[in-house]
Protein backbone atom coordinates (compact mmCIF):
# COMPACT_ATOMS: atom_id res chain seq x y z
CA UNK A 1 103.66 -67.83 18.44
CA UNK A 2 106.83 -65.39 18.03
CA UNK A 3 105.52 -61.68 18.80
CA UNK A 4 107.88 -58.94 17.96
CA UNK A 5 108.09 -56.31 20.52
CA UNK A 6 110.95 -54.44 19.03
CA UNK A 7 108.90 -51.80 17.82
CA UNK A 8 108.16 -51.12 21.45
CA UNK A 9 111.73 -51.40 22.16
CA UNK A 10 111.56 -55.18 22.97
CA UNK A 11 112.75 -58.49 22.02
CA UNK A 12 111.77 -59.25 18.07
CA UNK A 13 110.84 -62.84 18.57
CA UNK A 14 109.48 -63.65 21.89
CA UNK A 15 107.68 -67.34 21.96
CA UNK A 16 104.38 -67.05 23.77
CA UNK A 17 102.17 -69.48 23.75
CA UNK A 18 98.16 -68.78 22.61
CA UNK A 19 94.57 -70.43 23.73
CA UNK A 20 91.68 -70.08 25.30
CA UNK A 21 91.63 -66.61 25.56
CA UNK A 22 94.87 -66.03 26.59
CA UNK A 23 98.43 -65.26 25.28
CA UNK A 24 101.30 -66.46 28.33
CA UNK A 25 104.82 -65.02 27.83
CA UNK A 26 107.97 -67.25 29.42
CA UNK A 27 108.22 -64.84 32.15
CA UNK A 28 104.59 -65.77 33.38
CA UNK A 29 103.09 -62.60 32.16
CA UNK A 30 99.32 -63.53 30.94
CA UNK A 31 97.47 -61.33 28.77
CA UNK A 32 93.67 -62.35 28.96
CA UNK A 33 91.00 -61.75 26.23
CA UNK A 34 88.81 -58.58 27.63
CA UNK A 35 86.07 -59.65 25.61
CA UNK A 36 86.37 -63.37 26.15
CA UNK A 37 83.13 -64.20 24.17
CA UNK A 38 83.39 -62.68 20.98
CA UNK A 39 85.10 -64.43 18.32
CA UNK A 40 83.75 -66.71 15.31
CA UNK A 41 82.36 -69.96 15.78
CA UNK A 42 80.74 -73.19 14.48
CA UNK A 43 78.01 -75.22 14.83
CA UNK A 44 77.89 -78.83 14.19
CA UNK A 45 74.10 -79.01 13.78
CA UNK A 46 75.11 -76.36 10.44
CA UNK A 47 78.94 -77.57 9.26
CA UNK A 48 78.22 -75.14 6.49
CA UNK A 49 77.18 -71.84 8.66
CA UNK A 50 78.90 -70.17 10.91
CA UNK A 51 77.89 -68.00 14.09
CA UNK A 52 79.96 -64.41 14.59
CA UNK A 53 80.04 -63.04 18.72
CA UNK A 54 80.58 -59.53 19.61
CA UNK A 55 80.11 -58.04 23.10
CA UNK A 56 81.01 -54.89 24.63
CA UNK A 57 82.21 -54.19 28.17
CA UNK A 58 78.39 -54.02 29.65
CA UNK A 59 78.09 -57.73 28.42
CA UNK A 60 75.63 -57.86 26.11
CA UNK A 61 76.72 -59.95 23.19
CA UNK A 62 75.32 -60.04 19.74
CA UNK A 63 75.38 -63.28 18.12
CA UNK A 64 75.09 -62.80 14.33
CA UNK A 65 74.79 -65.77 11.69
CA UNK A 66 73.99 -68.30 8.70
CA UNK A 67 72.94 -72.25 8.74
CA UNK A 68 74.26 -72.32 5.44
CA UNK A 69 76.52 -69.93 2.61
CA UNK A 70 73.70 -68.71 1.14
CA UNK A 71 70.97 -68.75 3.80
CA UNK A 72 69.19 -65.53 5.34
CA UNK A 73 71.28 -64.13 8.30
CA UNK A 74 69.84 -64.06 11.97
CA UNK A 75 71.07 -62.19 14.81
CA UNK A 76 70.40 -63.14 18.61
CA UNK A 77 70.87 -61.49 21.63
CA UNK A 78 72.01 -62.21 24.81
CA UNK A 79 73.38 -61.34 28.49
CA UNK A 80 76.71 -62.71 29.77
CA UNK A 81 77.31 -63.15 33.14
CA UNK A 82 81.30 -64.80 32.79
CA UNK A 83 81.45 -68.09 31.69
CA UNK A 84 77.39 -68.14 31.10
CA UNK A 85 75.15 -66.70 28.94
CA UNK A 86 71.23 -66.35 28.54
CA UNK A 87 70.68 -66.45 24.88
CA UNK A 88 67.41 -65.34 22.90
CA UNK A 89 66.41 -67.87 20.87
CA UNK A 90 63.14 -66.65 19.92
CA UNK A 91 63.82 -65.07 16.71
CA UNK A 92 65.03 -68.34 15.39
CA UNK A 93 61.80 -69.93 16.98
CA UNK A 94 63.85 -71.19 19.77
CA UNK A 95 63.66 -70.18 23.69
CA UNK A 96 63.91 -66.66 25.08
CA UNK A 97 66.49 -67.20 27.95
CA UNK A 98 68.78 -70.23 26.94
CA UNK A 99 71.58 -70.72 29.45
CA UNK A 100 75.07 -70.94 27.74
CA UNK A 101 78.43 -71.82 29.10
CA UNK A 102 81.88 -70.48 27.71
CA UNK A 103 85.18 -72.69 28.37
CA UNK A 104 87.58 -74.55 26.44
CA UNK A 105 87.03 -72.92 23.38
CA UNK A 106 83.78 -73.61 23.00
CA UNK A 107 79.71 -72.52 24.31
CA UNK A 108 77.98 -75.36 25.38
CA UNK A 109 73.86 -75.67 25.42
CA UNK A 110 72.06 -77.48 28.06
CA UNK A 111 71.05 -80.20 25.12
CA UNK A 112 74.89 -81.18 24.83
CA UNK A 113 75.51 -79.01 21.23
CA UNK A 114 78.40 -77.24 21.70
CA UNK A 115 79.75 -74.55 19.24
CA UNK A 116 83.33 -74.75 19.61
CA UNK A 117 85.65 -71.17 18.52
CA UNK A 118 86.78 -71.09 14.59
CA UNK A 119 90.55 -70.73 14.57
């Protein structure tokens, strides 16, 4: 990606290169997502839904969402701990504390689904 920092009093079109929660400039500088969790993602159990993370600093994350366009929306709770999560099914009729883990882009379940980040 080219960022312009000239506003700033920097170079207009610095190449930096973006993913997984991080943006790394050519002179090593990283900048890392403070809220590495939230973002939108998708499930491929429901192609046609879609399941929207925010978190604040404390992190507890609120996982909002549809199985389909048109379907009621849900929201979840749950309680990260860095790369893991314990996720409360139970309003969806699934398990209280389900253990979640963040990396490459993606949250993986213990049963192999994995929800991998919307670009």
């Amino acid at each position: 990606a080219l960022i312009d920092f000239s506003p700033k009093g920097g170079p207009k079109d610095l190449l930096a290169k973006l993913g997984d929660g991080k943006i790394v400039f050519p002179d090593g500088n990283v900048w890392t997502r403070m809220l590495p969790w939230a973002g939108r993602y998708s499930d491929p159990n429901h192609p046609r839904g879609y399941r929207e993370i925010t978190s604040t600093k404390d992190s507890v994350l609120t996982i909002t969402g549809r199985d389909e366009p048109n379907g009621s929306m849900w929201t979840l709770t749950a309680k990260a701990n860095g790369d893991s999560a314990l996720i409360d099914f139970s309003p969806k009729g699934g398990p209280k504390d389900l253990l979640a883990k963040l990396g490459d882009g993606k949250i993986v379940f213990p049963d192999g689904n994995a929800w991998p980040r919307m670009k």
